[in-house]
C-alpha atoms as a PDB file:
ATOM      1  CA  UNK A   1       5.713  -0.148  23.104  1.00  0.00           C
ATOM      2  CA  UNK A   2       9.323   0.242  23.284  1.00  0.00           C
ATOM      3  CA  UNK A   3      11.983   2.568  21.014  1.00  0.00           C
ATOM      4  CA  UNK A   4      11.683   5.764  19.657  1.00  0.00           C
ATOM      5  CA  UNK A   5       8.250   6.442  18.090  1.00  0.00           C
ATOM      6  CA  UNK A   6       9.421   7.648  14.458  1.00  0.00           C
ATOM      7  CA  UNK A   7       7.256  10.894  13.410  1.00  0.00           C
ATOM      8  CA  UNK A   8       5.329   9.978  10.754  1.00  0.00           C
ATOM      9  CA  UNK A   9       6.052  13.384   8.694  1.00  0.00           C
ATOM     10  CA  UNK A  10       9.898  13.752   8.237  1.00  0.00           C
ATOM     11  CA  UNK A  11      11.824  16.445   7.403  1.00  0.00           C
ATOM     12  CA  UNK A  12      14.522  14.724   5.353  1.00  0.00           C
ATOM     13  CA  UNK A  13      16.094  14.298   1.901  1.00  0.00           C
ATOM     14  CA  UNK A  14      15.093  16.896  -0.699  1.00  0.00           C
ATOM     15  CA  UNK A  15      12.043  17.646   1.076  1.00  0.00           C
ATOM     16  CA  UNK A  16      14.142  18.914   3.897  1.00  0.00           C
ATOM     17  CA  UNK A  17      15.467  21.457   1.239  1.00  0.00           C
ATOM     18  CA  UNK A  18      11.978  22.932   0.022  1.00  0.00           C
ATOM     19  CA  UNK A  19      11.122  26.147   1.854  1.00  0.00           C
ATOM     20  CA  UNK A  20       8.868  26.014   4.714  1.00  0.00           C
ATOM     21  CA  UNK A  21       5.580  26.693   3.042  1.00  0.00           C
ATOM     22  CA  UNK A  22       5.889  23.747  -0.044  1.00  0.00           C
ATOM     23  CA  UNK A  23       7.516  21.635   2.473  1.00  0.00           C
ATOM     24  CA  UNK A  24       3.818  21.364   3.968  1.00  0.00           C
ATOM     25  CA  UNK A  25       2.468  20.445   1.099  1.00  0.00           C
ATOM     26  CA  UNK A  26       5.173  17.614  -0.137  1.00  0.00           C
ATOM     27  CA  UNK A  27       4.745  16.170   3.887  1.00  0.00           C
ATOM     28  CA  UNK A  28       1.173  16.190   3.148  1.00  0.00           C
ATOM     29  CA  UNK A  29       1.840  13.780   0.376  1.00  0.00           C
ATOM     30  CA  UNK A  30       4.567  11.577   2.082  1.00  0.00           C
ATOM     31  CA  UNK A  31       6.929  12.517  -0.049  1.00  0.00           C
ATOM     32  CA  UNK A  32       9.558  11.901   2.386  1.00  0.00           C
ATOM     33  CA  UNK A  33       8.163   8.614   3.221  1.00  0.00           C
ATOM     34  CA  UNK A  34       8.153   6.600  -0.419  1.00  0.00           C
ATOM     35  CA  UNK A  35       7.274   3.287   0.956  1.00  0.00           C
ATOM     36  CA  UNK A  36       3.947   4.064   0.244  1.00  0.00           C
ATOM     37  CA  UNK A  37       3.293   4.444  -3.552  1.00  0.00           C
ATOM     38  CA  UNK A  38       5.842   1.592  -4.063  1.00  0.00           C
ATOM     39  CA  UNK A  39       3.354  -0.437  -1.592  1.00  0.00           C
ATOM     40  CA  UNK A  40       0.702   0.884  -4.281  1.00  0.00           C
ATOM     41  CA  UNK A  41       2.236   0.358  -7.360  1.00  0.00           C
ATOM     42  CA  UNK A  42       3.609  -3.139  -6.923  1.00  0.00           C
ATOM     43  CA  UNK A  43      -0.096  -4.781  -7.375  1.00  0.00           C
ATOM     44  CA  UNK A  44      -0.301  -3.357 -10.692  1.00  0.00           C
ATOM     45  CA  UNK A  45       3.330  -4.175 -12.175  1.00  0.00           C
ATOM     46  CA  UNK A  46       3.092  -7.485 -11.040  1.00  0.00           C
ATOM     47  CA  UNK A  47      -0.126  -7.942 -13.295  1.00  0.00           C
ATOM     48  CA  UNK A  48       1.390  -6.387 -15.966  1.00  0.00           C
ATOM     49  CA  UNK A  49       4.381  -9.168 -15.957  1.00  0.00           C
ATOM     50  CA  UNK A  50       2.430 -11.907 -15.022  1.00  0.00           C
ATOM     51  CA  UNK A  51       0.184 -11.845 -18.112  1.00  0.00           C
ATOM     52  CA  UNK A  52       3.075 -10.891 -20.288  1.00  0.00           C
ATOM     53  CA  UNK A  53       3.228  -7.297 -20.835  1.00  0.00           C
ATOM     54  CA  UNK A  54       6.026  -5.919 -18.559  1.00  0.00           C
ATOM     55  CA  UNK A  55       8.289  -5.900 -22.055  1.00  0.00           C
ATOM     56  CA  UNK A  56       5.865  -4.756 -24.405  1.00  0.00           C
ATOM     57  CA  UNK A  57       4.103  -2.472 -22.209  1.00  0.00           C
ATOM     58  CA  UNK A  58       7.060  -0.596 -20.476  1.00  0.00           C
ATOM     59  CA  UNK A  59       5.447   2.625 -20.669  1.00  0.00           C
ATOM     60  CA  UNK A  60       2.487   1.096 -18.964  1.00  0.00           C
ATOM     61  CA  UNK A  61       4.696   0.513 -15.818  1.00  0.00           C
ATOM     62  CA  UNK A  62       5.792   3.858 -15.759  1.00  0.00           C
ATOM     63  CA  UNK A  63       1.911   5.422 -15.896  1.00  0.00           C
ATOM     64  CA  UNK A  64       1.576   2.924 -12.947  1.00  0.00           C
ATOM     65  CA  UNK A  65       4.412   4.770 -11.358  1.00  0.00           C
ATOM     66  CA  UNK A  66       3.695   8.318 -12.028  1.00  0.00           C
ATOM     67  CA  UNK A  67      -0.274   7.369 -10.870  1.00  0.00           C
ATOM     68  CA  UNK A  68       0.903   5.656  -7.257  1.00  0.00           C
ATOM     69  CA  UNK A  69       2.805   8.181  -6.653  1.00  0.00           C
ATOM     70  CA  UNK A  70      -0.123  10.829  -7.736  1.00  0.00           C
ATOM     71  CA  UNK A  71      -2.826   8.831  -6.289  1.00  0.00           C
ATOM     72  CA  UNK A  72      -1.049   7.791  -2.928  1.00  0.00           C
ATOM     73  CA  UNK A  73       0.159  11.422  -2.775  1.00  0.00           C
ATOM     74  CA  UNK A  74      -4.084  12.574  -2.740  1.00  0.00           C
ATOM     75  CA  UNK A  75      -4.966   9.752  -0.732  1.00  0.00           C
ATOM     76  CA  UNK A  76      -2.623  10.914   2.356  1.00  0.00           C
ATOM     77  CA  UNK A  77      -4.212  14.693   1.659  1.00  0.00           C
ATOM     78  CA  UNK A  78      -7.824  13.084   1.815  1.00  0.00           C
ATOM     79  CA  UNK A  79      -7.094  10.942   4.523  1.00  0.00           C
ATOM     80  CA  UNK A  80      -5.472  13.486   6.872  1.00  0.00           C
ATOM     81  CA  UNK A  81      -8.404  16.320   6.177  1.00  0.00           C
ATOM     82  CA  UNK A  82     -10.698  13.505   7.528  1.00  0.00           C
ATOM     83  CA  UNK A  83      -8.204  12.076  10.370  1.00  0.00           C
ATOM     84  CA  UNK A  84      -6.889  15.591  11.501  1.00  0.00           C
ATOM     85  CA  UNK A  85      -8.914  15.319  14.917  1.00  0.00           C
ATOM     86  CA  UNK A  86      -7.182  11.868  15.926  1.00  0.00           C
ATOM     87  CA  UNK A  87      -3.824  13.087  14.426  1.00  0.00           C
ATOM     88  CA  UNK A  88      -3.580  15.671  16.635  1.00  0.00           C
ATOM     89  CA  UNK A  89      -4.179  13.074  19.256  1.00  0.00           C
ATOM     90  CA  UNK A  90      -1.629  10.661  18.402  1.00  0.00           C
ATOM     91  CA  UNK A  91       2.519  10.868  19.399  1.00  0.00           C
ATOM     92  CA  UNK A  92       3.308   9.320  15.822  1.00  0.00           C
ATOM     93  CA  UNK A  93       1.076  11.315  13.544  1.00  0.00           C
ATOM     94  CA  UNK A  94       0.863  15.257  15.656  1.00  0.00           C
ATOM     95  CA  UNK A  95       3.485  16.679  13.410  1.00  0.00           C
ATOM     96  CA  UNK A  96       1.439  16.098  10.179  1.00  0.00           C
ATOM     97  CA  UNK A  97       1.178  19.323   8.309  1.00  0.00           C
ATOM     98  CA  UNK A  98      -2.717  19.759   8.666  1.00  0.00           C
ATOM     99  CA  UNK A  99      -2.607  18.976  12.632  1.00  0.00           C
ATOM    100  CA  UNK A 100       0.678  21.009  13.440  1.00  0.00           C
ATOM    101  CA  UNK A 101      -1.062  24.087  10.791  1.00  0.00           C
ATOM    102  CA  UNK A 102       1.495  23.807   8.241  1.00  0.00           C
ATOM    103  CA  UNK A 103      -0.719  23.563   6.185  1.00  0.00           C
ATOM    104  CA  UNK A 104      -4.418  24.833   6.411  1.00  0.00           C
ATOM    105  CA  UNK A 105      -7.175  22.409   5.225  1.00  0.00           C
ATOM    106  CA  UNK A 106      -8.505  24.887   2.609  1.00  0.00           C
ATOM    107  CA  UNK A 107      -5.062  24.731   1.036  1.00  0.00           C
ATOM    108  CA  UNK A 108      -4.871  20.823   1.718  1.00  0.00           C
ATOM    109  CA  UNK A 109      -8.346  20.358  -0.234  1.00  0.00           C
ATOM    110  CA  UNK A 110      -6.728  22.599  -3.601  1.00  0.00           C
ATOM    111  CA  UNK A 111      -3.581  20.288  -3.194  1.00  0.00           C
ATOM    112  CA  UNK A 112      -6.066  17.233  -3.303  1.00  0.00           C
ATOM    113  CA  UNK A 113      -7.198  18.665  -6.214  1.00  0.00           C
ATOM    114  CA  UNK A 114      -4.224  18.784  -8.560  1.00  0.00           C
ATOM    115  CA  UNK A 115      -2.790  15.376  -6.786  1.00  0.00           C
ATOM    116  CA  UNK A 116      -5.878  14.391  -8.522  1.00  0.00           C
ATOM    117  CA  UNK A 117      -5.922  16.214 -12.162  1.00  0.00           C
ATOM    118  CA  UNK A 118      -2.725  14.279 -12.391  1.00  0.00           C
ATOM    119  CA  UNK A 119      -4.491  11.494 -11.671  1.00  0.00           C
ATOM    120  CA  UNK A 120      -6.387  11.909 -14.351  1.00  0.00           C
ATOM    121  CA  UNK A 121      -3.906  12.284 -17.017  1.00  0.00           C
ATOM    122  CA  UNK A 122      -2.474   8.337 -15.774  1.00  0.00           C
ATOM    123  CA  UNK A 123      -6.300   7.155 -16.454  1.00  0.00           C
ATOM    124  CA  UNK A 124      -6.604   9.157 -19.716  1.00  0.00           C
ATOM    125  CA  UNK A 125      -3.822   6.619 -20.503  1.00  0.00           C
ATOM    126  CA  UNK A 126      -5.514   3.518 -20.213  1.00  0.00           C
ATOM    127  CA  UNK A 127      -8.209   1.757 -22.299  1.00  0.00           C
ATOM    128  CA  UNK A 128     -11.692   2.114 -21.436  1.00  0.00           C
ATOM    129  CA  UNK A 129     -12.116  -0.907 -19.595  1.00  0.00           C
ATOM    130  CA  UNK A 130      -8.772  -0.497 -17.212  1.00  0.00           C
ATOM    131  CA  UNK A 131     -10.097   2.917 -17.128  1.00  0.00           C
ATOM    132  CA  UNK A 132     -13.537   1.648 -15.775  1.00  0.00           C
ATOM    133  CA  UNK A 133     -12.354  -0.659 -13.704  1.00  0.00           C
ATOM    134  CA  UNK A 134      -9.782   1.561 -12.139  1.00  0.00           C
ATOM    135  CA  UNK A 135     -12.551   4.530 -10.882  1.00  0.00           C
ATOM    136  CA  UNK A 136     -14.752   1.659  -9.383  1.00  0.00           C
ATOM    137  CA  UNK A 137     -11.973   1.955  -6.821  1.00  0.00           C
ATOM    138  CA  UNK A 138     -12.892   5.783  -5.923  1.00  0.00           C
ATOM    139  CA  UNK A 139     -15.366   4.495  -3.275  1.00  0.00           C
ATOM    140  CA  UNK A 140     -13.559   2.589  -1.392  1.00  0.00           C
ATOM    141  CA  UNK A 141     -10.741   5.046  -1.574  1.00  0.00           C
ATOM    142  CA  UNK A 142     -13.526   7.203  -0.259  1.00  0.00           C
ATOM    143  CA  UNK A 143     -14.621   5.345   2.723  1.00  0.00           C
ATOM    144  CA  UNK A 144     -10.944   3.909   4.007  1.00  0.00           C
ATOM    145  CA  UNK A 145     -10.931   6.897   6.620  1.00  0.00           C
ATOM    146  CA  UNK A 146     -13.482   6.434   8.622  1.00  0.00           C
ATOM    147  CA  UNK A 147     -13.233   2.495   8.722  1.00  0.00           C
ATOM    148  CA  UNK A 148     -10.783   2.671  11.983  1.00  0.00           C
ATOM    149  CA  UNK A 149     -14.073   4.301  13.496  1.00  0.00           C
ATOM    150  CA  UNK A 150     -16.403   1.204  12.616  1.00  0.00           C
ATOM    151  CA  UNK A 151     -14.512  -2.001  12.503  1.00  0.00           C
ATOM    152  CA  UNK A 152     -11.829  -3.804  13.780  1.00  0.00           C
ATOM    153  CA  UNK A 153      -9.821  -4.335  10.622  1.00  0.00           C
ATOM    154  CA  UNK A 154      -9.404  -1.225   8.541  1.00  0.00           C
ATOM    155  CA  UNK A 155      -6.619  -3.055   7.208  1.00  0.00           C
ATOM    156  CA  UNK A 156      -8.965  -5.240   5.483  1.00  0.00           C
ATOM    157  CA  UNK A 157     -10.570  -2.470   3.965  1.00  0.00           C
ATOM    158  CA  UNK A 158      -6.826  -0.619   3.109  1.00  0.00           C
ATOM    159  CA  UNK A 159      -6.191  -4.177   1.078  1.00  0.00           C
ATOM    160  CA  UNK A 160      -9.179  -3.372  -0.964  1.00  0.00           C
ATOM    161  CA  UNK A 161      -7.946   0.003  -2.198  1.00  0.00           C
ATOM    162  CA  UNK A 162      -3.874  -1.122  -2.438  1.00  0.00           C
ATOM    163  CA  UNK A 163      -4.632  -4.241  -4.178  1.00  0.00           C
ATOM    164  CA  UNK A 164      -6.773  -2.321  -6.601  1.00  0.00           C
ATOM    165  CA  UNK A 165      -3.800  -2.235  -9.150  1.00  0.00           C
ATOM    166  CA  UNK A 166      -3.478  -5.458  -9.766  1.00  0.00           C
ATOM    167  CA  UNK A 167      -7.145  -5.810 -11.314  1.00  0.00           C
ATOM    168  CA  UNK A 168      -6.603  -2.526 -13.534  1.00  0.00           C
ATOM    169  CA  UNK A 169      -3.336  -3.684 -14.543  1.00  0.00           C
ATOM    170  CA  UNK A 170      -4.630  -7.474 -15.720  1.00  0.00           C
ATOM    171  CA  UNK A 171      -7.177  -6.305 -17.993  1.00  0.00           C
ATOM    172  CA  UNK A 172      -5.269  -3.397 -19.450  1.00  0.00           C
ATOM    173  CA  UNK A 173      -2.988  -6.172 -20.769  1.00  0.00           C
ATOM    174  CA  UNK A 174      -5.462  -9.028 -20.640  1.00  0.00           C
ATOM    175  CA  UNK A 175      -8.393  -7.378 -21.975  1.00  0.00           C
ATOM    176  CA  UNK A 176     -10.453  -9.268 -19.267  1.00  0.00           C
ATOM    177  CA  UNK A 177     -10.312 -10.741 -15.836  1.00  0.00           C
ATOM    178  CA  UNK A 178      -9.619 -14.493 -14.887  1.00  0.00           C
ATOM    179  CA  UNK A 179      -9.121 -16.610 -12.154  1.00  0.00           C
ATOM    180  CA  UNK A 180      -5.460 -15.509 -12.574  1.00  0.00           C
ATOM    181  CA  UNK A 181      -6.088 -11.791 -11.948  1.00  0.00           C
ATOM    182  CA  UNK A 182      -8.629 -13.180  -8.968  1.00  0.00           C
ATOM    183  CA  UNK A 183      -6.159 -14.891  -7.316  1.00  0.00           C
ATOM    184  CA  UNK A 184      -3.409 -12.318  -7.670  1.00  0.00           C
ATOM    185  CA  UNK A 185      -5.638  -9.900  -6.152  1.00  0.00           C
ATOM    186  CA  UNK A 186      -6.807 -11.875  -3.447  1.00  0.00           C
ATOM    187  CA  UNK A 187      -3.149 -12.764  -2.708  1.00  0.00           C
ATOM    188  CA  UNK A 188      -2.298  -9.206  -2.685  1.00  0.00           C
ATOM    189  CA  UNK A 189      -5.089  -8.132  -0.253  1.00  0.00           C
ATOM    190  CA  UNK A 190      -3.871 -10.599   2.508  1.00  0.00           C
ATOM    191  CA  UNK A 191      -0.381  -9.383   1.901  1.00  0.00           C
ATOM    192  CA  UNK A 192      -1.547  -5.470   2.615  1.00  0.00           C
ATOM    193  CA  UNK A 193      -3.056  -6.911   5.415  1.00  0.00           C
ATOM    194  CA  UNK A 194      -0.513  -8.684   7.004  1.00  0.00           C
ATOM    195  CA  UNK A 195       2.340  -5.890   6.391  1.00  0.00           C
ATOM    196  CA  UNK A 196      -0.650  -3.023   7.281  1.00  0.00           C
ATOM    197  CA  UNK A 197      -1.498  -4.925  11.087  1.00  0.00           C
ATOM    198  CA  UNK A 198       2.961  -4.730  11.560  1.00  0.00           C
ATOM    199  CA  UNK A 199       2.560  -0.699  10.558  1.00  0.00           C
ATOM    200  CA  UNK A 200      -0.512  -0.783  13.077  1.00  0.00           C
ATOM    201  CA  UNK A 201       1.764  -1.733  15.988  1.00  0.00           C
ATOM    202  CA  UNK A 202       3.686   1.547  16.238  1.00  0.00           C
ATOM    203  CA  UNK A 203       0.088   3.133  17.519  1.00  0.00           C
ATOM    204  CA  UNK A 204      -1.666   0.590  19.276  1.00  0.00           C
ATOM    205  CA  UNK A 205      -1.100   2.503  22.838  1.00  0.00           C
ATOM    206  CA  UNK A 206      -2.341   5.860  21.444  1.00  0.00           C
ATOM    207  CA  UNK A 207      -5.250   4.123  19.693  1.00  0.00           C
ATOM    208  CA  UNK A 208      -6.271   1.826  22.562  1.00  0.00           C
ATOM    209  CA  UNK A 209      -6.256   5.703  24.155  1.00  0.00           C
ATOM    210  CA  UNK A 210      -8.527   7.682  21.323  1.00  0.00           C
ATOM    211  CA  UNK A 211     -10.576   4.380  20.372  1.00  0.00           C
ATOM    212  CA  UNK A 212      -9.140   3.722  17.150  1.00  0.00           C
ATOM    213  CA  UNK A 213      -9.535  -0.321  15.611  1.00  0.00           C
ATOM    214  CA  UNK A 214      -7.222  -1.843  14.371  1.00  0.00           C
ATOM    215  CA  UNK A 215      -5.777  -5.183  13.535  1.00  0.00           C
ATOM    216  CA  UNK A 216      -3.043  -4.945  15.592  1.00  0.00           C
ATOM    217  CA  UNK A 217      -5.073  -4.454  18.341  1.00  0.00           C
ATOM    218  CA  UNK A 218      -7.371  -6.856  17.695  1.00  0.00           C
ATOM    219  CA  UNK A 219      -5.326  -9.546  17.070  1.00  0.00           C
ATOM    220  CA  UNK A 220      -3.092  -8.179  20.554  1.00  0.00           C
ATOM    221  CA  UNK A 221      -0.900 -11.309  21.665  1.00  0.00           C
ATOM    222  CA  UNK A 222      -1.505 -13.443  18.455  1.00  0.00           C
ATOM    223  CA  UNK A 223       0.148 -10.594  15.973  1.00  0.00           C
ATOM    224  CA  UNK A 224       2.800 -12.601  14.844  1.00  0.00           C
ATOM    225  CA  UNK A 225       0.778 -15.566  14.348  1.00  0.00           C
ATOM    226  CA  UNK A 226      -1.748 -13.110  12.648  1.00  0.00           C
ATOM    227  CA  UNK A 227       0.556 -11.836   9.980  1.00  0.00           C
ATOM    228  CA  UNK A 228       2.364 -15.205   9.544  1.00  0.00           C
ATOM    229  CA  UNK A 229      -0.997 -16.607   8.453  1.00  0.00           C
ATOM    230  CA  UNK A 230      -2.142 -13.355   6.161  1.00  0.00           C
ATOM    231  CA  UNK A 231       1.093 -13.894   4.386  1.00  0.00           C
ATOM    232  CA  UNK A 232       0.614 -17.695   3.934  1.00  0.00           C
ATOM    233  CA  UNK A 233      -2.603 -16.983   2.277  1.00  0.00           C
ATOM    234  CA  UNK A 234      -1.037 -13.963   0.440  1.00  0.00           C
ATOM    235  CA  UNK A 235       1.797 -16.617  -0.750  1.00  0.00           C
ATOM    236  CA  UNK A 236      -1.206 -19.121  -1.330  1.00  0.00           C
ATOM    237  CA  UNK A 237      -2.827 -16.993  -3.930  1.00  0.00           C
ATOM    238  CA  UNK A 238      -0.047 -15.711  -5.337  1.00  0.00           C
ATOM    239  CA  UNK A 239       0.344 -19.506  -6.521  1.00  0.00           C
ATOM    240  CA  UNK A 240      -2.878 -20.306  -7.753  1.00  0.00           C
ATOM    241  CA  UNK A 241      -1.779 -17.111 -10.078  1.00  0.00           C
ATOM    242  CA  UNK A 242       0.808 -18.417 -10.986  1.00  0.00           C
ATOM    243  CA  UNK A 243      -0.287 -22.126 -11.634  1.00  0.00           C
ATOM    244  CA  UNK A 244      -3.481 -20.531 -14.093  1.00  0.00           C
ATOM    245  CA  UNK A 245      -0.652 -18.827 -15.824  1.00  0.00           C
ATOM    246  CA  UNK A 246       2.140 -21.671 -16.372  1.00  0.00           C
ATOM    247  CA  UNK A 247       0.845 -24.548 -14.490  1.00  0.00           C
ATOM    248  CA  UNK A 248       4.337 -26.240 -14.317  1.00  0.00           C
ATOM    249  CA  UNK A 249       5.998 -26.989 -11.135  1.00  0.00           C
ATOM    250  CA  UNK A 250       8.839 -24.611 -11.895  1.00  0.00           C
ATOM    251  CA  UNK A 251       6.297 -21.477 -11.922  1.00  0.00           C
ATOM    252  CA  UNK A 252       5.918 -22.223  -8.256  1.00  0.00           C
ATOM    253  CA  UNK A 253       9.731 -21.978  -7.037  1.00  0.00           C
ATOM    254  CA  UNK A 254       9.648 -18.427  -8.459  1.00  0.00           C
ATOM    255  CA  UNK A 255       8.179 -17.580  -5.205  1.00  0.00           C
ATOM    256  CA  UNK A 256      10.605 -19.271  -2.822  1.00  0.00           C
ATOM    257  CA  UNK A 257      12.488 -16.414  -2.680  1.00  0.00           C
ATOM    258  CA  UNK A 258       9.383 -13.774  -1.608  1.00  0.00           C
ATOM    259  CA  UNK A 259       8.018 -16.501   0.527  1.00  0.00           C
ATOM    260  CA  UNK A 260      11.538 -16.521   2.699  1.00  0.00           C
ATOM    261  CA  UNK A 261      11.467 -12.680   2.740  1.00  0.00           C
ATOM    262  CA  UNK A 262       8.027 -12.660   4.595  1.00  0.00           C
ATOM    263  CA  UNK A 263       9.038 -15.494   6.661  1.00  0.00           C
ATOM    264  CA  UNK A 264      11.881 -13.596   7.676  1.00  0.00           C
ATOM    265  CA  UNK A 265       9.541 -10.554   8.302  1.00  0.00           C
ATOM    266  CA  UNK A 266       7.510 -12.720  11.058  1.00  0.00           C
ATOM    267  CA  UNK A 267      10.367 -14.557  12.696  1.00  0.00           C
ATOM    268  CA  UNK A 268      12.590 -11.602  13.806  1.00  0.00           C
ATOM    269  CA  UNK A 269       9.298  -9.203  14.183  1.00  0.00           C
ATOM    270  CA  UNK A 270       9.684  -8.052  17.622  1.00  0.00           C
ATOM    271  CA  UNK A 271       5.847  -6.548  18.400  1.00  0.00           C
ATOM    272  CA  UNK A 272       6.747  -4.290  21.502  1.00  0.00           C
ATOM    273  CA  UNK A 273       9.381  -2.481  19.461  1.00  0.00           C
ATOM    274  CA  UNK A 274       8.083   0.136  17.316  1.00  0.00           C
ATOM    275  CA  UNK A 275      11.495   0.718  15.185  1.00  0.00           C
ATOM    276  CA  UNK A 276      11.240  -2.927  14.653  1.00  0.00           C
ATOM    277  CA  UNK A 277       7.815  -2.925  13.177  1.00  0.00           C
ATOM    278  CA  UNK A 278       8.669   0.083  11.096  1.00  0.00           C
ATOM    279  CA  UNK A 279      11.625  -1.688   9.648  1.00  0.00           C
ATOM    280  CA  UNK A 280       9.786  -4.718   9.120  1.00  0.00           C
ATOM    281  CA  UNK A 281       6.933  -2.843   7.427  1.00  0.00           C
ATOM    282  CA  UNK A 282       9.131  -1.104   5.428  1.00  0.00           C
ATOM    283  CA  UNK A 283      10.990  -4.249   3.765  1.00  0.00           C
ATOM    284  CA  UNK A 284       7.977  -4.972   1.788  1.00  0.00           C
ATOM    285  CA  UNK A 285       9.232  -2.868  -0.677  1.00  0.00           C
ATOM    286  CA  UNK A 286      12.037  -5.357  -1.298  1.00  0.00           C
ATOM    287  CA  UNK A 287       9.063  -7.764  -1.355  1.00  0.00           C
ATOM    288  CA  UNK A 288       6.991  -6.035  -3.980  1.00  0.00           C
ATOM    289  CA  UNK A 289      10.505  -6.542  -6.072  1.00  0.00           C
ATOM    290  CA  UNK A 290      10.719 -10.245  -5.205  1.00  0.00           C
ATOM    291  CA  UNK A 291       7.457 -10.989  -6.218  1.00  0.00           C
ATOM    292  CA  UNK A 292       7.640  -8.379  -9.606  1.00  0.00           C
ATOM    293  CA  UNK A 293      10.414 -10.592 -10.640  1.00  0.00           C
ATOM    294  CA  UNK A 294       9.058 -13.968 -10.286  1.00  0.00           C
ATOM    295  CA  UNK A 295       5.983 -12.528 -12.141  1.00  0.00           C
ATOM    296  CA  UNK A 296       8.130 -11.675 -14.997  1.00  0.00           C
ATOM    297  CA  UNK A 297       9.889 -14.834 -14.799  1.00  0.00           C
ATOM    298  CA  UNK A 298       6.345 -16.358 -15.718  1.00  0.00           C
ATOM    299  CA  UNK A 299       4.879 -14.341 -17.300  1.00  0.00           C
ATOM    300  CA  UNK A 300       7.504 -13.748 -19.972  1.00  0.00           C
ATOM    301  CA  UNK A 301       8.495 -18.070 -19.865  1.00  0.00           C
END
């Protein structure tokens, strides 16, 4: 691996400016890193435009906000209490609060706690079903830790719990699931994967080291290969979405322009170079906004 390794906890922005002790708590919660809940929340909004609602149901997108932001916030605390062992094992992640003891894991556990009351108020804001649907995700939220330690692909797993969105927001607009909302998801889950193997590549030294899986690792030599094919399938079932939605021609050039982004993503991806991978990994933001717009486009045709 070549380049800087980029810490994974970052004392920057506003967060910089908290004191010492709540700075602990808003690294906990990657605060200072929010690629993540936009990675989360895109799933959702772009199931809420594709079947129609993203107009009518503005303040549906914004409970999807305030929730990835919530959720991925608790999921980080969970994940490190489980993973704070390897952290402190690993160049990248050693300066997270619990490993470094900014933050104790008592503390951690009451922060988990009110990531996840707030949560609660984002469910309390959906109809029963959504609402259903969306805490049938809790287990494998539950269980994404401790898949590095039992398969090769955790990422597979991490495109379970990401993608989750995109079911709750269908039928909280729908009222129902559908081929549509299948294929969406599916599409989703092989995008996750592809951008979560690029992420991967920043640690596959330390983790060949420790014993962690991953994708990255197990796909070694073939990465780029690996991800160009996860996104072609991610592109793929973003289409058949699209097609059970507006099955016009037209529906399908909406996605020429997220299509080229991921393209773009593979072809200057430069594996050995951990800044490169970060930067790559974190463009799927821009992404997430390529692909919310062409579901609007559709849905709202």
């Amino acid at each position: 691996m070549t380049g800087p390794i980029t810490p994974d906890s970052q004392h920057r922005g506003l967060v910089s400016r908290l004191p010492r002790r709540l700075r602990g708590f808003a690294l906990l919660a990657r605060f200072d890193r929010p690629i993540g809940w936009w990675l989360l929340f895109w799933p959702g909004a772009w199931a809420v435009a594709l079947a129609g609602g993203a107009v009518a149901r503005w303040e549906l997108l914004a409970w999807l906000l305030v929730g990835s932001i919530a959720m991925r916030g608790a999921g980080c605390v969970y994940n490190d209490i489980v993973d704070r062992d390897l952290d402190a094992r690993v160049a990248r992640t050693a300066a997270r609060p619990i490993p470094s003891g900014l933050v104790s894991v008592r503390a951690a556990l009451a922060w988990l706690v009110a990531l996840s009351l707030v949560g609660l108020v984002v469910l309390l804001q959906l109809r029963s079903l959504a609402a259903l649907v969306a805490m049938a995700s809790l287990a494998l939220v539950a269980l994404y830790p401790f898949m590095k330690r039992i398969t090769w692909w955790p990422q597979a797993w991490l495109g379970l719990v990401f993608s989750w969105g995109a079911l709750v927001g269908w039928v909280e607009v729908a009222g129902g699931f559908g081929l549509a909302a299948a294929a969406l998801y599916a599409g989703s889950v092989a995008w996750v994967i592809g951008y979560d193997t690029i992420y991967a590549l920043q640690d596959v030294d330390d983790d060949a080291l420790i014993g962690v899986r991953s994708s990255a690792r197990a796909l070694g030599g073939r990465v780029r290969g690996g991800v160009a094919g996860f996104y072609a399938v991610a592109v793929g079932g973003w289409a058949v979405a699209f097609w059970q939605v507006r099955p016009d021609p037209l529906a399908l050039v909406a996605l020429l322009p997220v299509a080229m982004h991921l393209g773009w993503q593979v072809a200057t991806l430069r594996p050995a170079d951990g800044r490169n991978a970060l930067e790559r990994f974190r463009s799927n933001r821009t992404a997430g906004l390529l692909l919310f717009l062409a579901c609007l486009v559709v849905g709202t045709a």
